[in-house]
C-alpha atoms as a PDB file:
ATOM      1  CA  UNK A   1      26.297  -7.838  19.102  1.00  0.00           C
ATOM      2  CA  UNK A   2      23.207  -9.121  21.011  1.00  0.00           C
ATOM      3  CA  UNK A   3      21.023 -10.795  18.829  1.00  0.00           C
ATOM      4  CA  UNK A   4      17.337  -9.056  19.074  1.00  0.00           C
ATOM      5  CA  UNK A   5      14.674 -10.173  17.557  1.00  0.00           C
ATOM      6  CA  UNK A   6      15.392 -13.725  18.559  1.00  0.00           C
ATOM      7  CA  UNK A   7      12.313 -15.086  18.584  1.00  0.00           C
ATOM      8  CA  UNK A   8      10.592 -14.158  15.349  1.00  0.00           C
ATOM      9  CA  UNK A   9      11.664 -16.569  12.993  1.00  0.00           C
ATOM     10  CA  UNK A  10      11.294 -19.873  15.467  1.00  0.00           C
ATOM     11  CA  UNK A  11       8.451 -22.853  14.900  1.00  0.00           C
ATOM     12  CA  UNK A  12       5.267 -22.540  17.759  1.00  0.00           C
ATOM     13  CA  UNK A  13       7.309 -25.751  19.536  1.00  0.00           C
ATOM     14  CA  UNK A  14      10.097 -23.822  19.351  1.00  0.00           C
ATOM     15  CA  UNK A  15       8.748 -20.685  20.764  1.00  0.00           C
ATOM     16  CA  UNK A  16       6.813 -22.458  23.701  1.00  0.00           C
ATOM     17  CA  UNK A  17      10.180 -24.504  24.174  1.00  0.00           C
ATOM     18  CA  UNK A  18       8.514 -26.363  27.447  1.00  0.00           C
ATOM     19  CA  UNK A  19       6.444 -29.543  24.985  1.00  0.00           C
ATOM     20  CA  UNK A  20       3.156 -30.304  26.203  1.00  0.00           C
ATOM     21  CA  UNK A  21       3.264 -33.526  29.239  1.00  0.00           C
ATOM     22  CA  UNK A  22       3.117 -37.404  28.060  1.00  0.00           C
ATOM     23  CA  UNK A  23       0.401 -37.327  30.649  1.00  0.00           C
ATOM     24  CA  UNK A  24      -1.585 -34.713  29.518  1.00  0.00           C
ATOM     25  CA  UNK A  25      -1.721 -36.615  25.666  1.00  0.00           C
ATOM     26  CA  UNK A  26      -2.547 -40.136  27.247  1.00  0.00           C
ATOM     27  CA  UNK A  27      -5.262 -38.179  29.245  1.00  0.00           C
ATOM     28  CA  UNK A  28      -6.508 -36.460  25.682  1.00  0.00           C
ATOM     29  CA  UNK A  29      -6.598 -40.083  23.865  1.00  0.00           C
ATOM     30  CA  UNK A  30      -9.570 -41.258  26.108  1.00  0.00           C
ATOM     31  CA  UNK A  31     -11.457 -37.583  26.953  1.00  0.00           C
ATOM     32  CA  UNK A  32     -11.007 -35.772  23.529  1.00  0.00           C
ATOM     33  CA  UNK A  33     -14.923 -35.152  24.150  1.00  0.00           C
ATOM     34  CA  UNK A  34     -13.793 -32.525  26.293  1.00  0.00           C
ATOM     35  CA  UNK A  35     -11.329 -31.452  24.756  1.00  0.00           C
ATOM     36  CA  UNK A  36     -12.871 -31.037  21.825  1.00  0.00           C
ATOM     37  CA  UNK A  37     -15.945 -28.946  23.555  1.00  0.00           C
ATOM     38  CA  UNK A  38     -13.166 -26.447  25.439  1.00  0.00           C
ATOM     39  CA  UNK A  39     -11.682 -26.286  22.133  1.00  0.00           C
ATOM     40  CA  UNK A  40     -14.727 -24.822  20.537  1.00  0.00           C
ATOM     41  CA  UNK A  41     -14.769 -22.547  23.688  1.00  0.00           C
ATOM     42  CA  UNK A  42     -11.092 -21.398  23.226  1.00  0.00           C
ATOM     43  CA  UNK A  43     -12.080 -20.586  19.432  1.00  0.00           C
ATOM     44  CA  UNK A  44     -14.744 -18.168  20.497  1.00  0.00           C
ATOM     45  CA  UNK A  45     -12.603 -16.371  23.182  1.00  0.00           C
ATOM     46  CA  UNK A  46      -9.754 -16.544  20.530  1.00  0.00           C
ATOM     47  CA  UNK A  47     -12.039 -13.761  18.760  1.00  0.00           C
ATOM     48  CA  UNK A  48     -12.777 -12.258  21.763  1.00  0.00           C
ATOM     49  CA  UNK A  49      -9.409 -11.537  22.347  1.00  0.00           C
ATOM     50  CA  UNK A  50      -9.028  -9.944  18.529  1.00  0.00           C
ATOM     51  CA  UNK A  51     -12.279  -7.719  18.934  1.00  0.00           C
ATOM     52  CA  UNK A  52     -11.399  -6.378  22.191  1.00  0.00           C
ATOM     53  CA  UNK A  53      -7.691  -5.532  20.341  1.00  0.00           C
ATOM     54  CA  UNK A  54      -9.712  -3.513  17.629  1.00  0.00           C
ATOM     55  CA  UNK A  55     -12.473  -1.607  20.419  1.00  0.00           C
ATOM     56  CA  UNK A  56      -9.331  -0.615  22.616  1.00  0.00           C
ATOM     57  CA  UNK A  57      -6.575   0.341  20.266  1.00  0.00           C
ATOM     58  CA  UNK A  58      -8.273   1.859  16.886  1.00  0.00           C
ATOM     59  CA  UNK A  59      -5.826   4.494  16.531  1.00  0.00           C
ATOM     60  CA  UNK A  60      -3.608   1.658  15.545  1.00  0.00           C
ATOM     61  CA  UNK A  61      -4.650   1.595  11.872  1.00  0.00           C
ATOM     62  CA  UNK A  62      -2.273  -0.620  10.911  1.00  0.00           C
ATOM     63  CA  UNK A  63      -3.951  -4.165  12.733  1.00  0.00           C
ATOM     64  CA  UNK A  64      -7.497  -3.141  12.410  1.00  0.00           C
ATOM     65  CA  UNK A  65      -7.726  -4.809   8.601  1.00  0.00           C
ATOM     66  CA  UNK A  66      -5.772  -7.886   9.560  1.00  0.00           C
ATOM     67  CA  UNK A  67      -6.964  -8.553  12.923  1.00  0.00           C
ATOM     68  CA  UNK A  68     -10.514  -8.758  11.700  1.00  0.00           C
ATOM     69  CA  UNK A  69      -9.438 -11.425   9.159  1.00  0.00           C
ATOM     70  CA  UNK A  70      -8.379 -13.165  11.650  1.00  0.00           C
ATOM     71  CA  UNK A  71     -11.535 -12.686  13.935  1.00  0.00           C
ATOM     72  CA  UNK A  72     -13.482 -13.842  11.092  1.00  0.00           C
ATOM     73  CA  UNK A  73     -10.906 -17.103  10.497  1.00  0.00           C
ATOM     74  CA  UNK A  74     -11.278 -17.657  14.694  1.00  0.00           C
ATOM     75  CA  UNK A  75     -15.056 -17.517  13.992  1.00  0.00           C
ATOM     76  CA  UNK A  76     -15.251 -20.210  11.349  1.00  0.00           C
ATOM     77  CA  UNK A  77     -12.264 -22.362  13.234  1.00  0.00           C
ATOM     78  CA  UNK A  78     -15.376 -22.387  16.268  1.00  0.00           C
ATOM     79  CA  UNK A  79     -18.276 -23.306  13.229  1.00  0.00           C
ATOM     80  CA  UNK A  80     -16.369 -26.224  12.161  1.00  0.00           C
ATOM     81  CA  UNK A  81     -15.902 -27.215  15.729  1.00  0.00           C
ATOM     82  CA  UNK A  82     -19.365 -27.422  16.218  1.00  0.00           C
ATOM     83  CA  UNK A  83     -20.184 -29.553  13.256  1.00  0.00           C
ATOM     84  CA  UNK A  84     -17.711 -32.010  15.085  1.00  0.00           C
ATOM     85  CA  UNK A  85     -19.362 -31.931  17.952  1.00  0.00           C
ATOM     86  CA  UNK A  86     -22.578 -31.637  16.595  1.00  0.00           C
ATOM     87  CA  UNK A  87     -21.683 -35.055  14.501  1.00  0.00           C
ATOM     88  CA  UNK A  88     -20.688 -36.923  17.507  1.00  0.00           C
ATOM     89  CA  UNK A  89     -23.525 -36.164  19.658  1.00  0.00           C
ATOM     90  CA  UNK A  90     -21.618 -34.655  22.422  1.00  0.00           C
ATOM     91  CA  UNK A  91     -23.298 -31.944  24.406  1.00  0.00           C
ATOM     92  CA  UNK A  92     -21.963 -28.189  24.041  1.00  0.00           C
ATOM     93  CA  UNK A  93     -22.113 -27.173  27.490  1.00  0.00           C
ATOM     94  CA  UNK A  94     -20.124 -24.627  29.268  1.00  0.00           C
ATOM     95  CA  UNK A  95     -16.714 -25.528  31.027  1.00  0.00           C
ATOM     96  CA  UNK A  96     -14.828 -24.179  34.007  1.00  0.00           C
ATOM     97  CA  UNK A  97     -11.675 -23.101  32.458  1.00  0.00           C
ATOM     98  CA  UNK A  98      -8.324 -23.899  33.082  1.00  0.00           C
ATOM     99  CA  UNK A  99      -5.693 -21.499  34.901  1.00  0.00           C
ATOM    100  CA  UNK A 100      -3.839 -21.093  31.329  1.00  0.00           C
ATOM    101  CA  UNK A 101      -5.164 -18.179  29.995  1.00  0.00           C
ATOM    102  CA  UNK A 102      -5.760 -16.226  33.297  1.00  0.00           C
ATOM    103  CA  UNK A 103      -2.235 -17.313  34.250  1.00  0.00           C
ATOM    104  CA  UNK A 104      -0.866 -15.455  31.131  1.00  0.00           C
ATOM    105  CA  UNK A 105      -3.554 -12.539  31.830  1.00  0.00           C
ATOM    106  CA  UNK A 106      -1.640 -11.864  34.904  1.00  0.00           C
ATOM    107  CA  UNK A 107       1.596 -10.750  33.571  1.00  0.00           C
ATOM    108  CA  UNK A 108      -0.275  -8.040  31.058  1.00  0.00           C
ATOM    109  CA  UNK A 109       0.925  -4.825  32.435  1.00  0.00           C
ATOM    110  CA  UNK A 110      -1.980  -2.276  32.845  1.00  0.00           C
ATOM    111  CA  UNK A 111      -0.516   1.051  33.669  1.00  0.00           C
ATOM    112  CA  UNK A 112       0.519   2.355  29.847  1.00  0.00           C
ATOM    113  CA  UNK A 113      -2.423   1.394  27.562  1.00  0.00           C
ATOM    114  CA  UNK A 114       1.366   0.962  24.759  1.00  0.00           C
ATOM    115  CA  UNK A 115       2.702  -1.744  27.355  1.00  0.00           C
ATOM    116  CA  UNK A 116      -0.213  -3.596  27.796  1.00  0.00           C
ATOM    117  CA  UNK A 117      -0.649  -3.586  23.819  1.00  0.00           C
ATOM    118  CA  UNK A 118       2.836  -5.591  23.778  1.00  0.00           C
ATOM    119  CA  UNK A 119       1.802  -7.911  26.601  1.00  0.00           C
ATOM    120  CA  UNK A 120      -1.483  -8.679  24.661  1.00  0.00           C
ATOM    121  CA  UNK A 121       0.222  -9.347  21.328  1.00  0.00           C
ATOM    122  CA  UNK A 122       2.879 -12.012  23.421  1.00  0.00           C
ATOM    123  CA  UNK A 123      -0.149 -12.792  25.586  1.00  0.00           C
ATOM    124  CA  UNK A 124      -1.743 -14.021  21.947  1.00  0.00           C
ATOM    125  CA  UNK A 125       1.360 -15.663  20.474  1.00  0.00           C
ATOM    126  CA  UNK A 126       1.857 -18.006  23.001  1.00  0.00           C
ATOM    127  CA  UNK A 127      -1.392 -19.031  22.993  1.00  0.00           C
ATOM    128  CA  UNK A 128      -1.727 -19.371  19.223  1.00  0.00           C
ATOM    129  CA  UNK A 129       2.026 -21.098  19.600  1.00  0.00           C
ATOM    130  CA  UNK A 130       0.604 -23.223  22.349  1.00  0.00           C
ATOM    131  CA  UNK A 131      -2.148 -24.349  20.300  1.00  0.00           C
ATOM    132  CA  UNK A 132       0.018 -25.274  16.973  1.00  0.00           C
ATOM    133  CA  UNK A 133       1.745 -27.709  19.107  1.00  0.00           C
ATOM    134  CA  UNK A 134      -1.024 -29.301  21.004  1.00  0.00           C
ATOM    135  CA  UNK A 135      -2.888 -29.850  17.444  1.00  0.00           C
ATOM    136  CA  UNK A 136       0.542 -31.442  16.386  1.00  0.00           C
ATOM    137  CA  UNK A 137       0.863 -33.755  19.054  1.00  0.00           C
ATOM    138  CA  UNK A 138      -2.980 -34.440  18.854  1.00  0.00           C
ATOM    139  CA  UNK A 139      -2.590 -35.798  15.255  1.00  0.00           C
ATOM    140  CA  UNK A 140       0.078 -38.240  16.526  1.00  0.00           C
ATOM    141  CA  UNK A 141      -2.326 -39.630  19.343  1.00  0.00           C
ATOM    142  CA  UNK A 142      -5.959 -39.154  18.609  1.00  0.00           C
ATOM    143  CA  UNK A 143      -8.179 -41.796  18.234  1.00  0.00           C
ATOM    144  CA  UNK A 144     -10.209 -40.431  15.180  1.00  0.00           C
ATOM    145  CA  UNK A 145      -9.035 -39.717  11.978  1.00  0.00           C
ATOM    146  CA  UNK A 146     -11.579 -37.353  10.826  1.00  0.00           C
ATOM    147  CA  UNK A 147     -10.257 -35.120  13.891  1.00  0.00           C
ATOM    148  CA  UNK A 148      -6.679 -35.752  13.045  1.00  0.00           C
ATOM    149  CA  UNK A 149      -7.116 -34.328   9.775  1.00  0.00           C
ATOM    150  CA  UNK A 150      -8.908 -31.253  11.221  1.00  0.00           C
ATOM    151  CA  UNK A 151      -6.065 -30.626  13.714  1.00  0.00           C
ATOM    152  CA  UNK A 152      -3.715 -30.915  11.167  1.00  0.00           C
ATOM    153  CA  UNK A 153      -5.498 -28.414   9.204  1.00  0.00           C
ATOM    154  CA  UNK A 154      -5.718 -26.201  11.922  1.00  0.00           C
ATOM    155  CA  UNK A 155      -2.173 -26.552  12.748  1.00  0.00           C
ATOM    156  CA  UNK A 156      -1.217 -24.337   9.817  1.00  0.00           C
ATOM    157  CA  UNK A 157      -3.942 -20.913  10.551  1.00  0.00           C
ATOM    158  CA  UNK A 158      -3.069 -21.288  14.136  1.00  0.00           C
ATOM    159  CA  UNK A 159       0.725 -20.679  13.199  1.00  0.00           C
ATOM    160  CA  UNK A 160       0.050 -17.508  11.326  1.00  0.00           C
ATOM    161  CA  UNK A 161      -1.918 -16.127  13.754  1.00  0.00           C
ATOM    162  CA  UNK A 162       1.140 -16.736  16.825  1.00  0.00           C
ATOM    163  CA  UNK A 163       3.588 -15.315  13.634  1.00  0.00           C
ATOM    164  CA  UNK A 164       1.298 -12.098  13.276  1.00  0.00           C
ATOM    165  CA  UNK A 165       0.617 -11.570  16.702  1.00  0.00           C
ATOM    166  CA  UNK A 166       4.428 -11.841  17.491  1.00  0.00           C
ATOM    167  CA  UNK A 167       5.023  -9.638  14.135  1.00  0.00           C
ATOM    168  CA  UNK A 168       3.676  -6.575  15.177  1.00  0.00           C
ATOM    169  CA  UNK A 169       4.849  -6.887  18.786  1.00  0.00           C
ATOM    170  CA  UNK A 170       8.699  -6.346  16.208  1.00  0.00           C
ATOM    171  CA  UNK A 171       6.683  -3.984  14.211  1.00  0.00           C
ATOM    172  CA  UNK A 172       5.428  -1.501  17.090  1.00  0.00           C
ATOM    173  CA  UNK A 173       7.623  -2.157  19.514  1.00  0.00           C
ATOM    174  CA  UNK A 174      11.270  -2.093  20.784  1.00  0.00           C
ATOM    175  CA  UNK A 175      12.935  -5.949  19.792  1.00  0.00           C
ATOM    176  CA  UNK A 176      14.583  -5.735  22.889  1.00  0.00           C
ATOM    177  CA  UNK A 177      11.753  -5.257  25.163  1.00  0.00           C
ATOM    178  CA  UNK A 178       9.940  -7.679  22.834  1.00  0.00           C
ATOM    179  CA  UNK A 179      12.426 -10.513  23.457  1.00  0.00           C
ATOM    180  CA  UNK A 180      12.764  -9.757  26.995  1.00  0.00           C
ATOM    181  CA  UNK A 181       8.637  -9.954  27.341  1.00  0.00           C
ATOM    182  CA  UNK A 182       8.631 -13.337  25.657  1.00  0.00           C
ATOM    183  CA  UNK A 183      10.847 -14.189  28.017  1.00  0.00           C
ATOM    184  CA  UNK A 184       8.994 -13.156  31.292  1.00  0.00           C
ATOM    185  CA  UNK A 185       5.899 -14.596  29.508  1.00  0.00           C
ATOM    186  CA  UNK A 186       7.784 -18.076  28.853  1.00  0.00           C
ATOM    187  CA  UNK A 187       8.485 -18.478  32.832  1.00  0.00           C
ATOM    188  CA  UNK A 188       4.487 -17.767  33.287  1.00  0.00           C
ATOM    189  CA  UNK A 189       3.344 -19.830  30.526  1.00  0.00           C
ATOM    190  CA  UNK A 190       6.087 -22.976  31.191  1.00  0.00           C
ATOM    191  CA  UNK A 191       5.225 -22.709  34.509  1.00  0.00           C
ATOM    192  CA  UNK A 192       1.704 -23.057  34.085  1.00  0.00           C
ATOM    193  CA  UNK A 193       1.500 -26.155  31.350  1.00  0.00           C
ATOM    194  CA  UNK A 194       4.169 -28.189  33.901  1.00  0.00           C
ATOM    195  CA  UNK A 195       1.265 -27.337  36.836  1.00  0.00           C
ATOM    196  CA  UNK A 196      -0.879 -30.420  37.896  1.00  0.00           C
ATOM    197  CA  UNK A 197      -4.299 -29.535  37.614  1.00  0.00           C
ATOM    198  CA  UNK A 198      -8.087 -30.462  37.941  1.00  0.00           C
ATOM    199  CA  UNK A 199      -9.425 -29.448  35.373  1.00  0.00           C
ATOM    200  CA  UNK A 200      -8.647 -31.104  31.917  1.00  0.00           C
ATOM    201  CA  UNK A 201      -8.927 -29.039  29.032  1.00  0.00           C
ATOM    202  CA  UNK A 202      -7.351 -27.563  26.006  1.00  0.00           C
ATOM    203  CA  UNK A 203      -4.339 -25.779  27.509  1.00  0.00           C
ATOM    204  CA  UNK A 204      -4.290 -27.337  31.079  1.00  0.00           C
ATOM    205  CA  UNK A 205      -1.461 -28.346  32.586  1.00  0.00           C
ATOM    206  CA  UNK A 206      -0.136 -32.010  33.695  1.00  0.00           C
ATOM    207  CA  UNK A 207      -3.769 -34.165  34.585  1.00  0.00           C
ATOM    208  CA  UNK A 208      -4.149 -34.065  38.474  1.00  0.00           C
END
């Protein structure tokens, strides 16, 4: 019997399966400035993401409640951020992004407004999933301890939102074409994170 459904019950690490470059966590240690700024940015887009969800698909009833909860929780994640940053006295400045996220964007079929609803809910997962396991390899590494504690913290709302994203991907959709998404979003989203690149930020790849 094939086993569907194979990816629901795994940890973020797990689900990513690629683990994010020794070179890209020595690179964190000395700029978490910036990592910390993109990561306010990547909060904000995080709810960006949930509220275009809710304008584009409100005939799905079902999401509407819980995906504003979670546009609320993505709101306060990018408050708390800014205390941080605010504390430090770094500037909050706008930064080039990374090719992560548009990497991912580019395997979100557009054709059927159902297939592209999948592709956005594994489009979100792996980001959330991505995110759990930079914050718990940040805690291991980062220089503060105030910011430690705040990843940590983090670690454990970022995980439900990659479970509830991949959740109703299972819930709406076919397991089998919901495993065999994750999959052709794995090869993007490995792909990208084992990519040398420029710019050094949240989700970028190995530090050019």
């Amino acid at each position: 019997m094939v086993n569907h459904m194979r990816y629901k019950n795994l940890s973020p690490g797990e689900f990513c399966q690629l683990p994010t470059p020794s070179s890209w966590l020595t690179q964190a240690q000395s700029q978490w400035q910036i990592i910390l700024v993109d990561h306010a940015h990547c909060e904000r887009k995080a709810a960006d993401f949930g509220i275009n969800i809710l304008k584009s698909y409100p005939d799905y009833l079902d999401i509407q409640m819980t995906i504003s909860k979670l546009i609320r929780e993505e709101m306060r994640h990018f408050e708390l951020v800014l205390q941080l940053i605010k504390k430090y006295d770094i500037n909050f400045v706008p930064l080039s992004p990374c090719m992560y996220a548009k990497s991912l964007h580019s395997g979100i079929r557009v054709g059927n407004r159902e297939s592209k609803l999948l592709d956005l809910f594994i489009t979100a997962a792996f980001i959330e999933a991505r995110s759990c396991e930079r914050f718990h390899k940040l805690c291991q590494v980062h220089p503060i301890d105030e910011i430690k504690i705040f990843y940590g913290k983090l670690f454990d709302a970022e995980q439900r939102h990659f479970q509830l994203y991949l959740d109703y991907g299972y819930q709406f959709f076919s397991p089998s074409e919901v495993d065999r998404r994750v999959e052709d979003f794995r090869i993007i989203e490995n792909r990208s994170i084992a990519a040398e690149e420029s710019n050094f930020r949240f989700h970028s790849g190995q530090p050019h």
